[in-house]
C-alpha atoms as a PDB file:
ATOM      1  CA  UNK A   1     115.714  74.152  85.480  1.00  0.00           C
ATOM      2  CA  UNK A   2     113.583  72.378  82.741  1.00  0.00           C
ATOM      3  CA  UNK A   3     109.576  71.714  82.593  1.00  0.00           C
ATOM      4  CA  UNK A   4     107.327  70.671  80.244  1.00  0.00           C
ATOM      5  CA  UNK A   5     103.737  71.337  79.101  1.00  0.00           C
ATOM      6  CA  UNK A   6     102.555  68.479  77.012  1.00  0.00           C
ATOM      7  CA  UNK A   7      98.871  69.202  74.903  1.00  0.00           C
ATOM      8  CA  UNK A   8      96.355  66.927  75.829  1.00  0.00           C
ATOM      9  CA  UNK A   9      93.004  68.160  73.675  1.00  0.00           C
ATOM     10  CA  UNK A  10      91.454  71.486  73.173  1.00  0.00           C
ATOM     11  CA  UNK A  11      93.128  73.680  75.640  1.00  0.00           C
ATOM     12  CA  UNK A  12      94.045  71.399  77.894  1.00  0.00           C
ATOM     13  CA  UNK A  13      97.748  70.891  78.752  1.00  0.00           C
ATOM     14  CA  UNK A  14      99.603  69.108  81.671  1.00  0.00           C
ATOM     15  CA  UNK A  15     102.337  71.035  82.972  1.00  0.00           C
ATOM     16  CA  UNK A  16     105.423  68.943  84.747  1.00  0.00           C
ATOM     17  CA  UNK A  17     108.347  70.144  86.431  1.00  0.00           C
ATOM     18  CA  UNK A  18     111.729  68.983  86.918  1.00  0.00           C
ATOM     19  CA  UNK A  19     111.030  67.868  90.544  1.00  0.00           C
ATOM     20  CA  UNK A  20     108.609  65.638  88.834  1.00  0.00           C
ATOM     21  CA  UNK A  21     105.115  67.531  90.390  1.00  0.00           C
ATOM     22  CA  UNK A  22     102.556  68.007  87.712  1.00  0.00           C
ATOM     23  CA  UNK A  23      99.860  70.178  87.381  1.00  0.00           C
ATOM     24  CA  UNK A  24      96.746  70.439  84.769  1.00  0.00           C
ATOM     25  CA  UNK A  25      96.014  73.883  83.364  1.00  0.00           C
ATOM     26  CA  UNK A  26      92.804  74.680  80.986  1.00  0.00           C
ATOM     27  CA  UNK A  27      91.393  77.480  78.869  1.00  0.00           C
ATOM     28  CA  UNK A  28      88.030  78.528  79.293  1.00  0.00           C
ATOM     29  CA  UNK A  29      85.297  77.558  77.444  1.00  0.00           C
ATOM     30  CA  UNK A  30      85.057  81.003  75.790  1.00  0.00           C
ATOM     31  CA  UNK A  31      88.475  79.953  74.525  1.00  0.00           C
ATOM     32  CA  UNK A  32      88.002  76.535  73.296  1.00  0.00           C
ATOM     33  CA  UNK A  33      88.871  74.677  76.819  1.00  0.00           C
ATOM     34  CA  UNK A  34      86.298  73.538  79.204  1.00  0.00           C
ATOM     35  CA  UNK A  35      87.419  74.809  82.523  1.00  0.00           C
ATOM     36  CA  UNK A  36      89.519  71.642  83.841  1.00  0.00           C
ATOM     37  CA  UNK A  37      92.295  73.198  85.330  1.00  0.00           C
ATOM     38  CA  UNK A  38      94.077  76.199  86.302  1.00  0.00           C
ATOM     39  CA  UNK A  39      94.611  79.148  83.597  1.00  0.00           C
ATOM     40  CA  UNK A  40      98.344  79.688  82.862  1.00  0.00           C
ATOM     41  CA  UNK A  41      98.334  83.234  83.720  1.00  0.00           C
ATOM     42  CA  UNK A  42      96.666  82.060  87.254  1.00  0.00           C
ATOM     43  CA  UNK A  43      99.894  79.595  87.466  1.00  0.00           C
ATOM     44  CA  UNK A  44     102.279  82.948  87.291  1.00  0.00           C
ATOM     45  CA  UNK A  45     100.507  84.480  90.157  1.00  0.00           C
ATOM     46  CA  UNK A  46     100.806  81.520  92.218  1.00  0.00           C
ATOM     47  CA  UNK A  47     104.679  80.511  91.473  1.00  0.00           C
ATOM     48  CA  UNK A  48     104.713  84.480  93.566  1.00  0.00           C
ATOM     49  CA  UNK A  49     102.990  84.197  95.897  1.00  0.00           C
ATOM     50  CA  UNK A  50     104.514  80.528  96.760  1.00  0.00           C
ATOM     51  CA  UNK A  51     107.763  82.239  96.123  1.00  0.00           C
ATOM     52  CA  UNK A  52     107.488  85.236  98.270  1.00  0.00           C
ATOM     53  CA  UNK A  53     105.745  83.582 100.953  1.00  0.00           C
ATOM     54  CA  UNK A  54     108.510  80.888 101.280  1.00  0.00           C
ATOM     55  CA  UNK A  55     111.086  83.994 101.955  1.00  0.00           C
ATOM     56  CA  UNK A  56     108.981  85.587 104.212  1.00  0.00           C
ATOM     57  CA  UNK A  57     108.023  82.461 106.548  1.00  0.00           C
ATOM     58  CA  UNK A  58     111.821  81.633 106.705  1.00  0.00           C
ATOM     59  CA  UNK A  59     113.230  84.815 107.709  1.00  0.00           C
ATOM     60  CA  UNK A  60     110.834  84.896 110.120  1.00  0.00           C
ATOM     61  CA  UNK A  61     111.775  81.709 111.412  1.00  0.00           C
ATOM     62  CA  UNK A  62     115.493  83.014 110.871  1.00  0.00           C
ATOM     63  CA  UNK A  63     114.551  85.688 112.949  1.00  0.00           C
ATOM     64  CA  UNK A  64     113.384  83.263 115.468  1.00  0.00           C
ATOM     65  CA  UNK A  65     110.042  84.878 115.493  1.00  0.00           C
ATOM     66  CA  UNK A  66     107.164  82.105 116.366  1.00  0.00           C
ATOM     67  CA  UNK A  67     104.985  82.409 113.455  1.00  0.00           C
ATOM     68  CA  UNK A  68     102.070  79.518 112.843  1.00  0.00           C
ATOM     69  CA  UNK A  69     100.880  80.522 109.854  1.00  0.00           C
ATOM     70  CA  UNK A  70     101.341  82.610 106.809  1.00  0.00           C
ATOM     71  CA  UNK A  71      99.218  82.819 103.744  1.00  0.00           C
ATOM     72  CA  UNK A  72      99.219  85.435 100.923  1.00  0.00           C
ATOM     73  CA  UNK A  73      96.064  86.954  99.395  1.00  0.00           C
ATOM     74  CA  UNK A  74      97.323  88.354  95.951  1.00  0.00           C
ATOM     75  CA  UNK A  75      95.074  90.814  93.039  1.00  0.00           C
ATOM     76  CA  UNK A  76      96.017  91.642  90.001  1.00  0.00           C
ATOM     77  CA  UNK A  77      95.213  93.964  86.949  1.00  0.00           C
ATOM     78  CA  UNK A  78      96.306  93.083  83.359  1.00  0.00           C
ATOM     79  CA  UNK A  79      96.334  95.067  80.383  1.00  0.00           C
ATOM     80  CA  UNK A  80      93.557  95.348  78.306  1.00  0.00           C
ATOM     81  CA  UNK A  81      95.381  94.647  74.512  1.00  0.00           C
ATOM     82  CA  UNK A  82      97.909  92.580  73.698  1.00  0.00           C
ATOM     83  CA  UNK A  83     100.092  91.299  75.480  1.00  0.00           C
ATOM     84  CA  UNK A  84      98.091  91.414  78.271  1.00  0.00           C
ATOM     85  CA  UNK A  85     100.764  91.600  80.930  1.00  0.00           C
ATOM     86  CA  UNK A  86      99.925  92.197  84.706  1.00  0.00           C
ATOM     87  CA  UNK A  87     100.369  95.804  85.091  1.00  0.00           C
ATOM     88  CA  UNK A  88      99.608  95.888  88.777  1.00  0.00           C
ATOM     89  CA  UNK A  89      99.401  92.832  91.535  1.00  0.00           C
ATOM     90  CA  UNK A  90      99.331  93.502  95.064  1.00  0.00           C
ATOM     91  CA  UNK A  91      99.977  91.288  97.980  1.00  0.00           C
ATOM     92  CA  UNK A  92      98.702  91.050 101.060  1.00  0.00           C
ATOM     93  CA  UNK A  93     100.185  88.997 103.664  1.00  0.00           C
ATOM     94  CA  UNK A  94      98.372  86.955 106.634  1.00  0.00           C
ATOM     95  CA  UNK A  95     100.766  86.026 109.139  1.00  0.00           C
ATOM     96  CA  UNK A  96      99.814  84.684 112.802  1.00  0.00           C
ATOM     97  CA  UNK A  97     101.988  83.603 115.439  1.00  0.00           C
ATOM     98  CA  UNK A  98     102.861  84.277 119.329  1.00  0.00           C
ATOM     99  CA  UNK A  99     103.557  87.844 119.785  1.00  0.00           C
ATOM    100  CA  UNK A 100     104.809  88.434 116.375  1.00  0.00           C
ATOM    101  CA  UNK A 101     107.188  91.256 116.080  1.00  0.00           C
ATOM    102  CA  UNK A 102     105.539  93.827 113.149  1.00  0.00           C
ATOM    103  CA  UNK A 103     108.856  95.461 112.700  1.00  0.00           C
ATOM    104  CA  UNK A 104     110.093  91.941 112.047  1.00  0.00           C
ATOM    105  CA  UNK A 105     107.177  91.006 109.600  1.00  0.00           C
ATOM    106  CA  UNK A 106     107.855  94.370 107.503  1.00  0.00           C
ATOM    107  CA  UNK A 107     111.624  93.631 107.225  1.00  0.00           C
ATOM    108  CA  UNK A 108     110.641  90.000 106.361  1.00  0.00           C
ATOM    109  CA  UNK A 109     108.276  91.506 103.798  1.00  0.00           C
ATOM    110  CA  UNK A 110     110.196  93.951 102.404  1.00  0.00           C
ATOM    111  CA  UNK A 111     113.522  91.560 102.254  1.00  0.00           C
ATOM    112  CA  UNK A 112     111.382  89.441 100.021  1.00  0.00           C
ATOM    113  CA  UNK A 113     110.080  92.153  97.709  1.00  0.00           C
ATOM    114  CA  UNK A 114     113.324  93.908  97.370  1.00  0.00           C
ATOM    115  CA  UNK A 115     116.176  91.004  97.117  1.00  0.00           C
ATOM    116  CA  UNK A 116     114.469  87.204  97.410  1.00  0.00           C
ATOM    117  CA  UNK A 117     111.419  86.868  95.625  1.00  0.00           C
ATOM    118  CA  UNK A 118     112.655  86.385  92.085  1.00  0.00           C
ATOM    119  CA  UNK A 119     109.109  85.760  91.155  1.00  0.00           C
ATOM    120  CA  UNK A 120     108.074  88.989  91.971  1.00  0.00           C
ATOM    121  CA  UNK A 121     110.884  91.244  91.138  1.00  0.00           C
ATOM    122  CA  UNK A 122     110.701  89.095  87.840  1.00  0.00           C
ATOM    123  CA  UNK A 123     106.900  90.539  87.531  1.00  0.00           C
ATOM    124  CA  UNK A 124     107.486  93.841  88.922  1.00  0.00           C
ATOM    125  CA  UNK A 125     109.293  94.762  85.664  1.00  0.00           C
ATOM    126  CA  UNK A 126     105.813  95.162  83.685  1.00  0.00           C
ATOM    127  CA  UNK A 127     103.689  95.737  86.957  1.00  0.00           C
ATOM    128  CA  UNK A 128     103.699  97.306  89.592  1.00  0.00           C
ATOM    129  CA  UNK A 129     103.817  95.139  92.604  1.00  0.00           C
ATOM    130  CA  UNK A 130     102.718  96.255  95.943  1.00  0.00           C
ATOM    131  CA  UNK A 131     102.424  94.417  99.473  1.00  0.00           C
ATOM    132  CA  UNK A 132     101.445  95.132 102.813  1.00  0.00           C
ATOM    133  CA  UNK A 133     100.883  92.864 105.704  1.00  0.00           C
ATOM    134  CA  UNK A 134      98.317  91.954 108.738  1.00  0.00           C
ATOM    135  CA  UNK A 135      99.686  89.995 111.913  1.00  0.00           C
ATOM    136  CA  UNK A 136      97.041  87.847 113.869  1.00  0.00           C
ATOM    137  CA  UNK A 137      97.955  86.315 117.136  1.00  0.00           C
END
């Protein structure tokens, strides 16, 4: 896998990925940028919680459970020196379907945490990552 973050003025850098998707991240204007785009740190959190809830919505679907929709709702601490890792995130999964199986949804959850979600395990070795989960029908 290869990206690339090119500079573009004051903090301002476009990010682009080998799949050829880009994405514009900014500092804030505390820091010299002026609040265009998404803070690189903020990226991290969101490469999870796309990654964890792509492993829970298909092992749902694996499980032939009829979910509708899924969405993640993630907080996180960081230190307060440098570097100023996460030191705790926790996620909290949305998930909605036709008499959803909770049993299912935990194992779905927990498979990700444990053994899919590289993202997270990745993360989990400087915070301490947490989930739970809420099923709507």
């Amino acid at each position: 896998m290869k990206t690339t973050v090119k500079w573009i003025d004051n903090m301002m850098m476009v990010g682009e990925s080998a799949s050829g998707h880009a994405v514009v991240m900014d500092g804030p204007e505390a820091l010299g940028g002026k609040n265009l785009g998404i803070r690189p740190m903020e990226m991290l959190l969101l490469g999870m919680g796309g990654c964890t809830t792509i492993d829970v919505v298909s092992t749902l679907k694996k499980m032939r459970e009829n979910i509708h929709d899924c969405h993640t709702e993630i907080t996180a601490e960081r230190a307060d020196e440098h570097p100023k890792v996460f030191t705790k995130i926790h996620i909290h999964f949305i998930v909605a379907g036709e008499n959803l199986n909770e049993k299912k949804v935990a194992k779905a959850v927990s498979l990700s945490a444990e053994k899919y979600c590289s993202a997270s395990i990745m993360l989990g070795k400087t915070a301490k990552v947490t989930h739970d989960f809420k099923v709507h029908e």
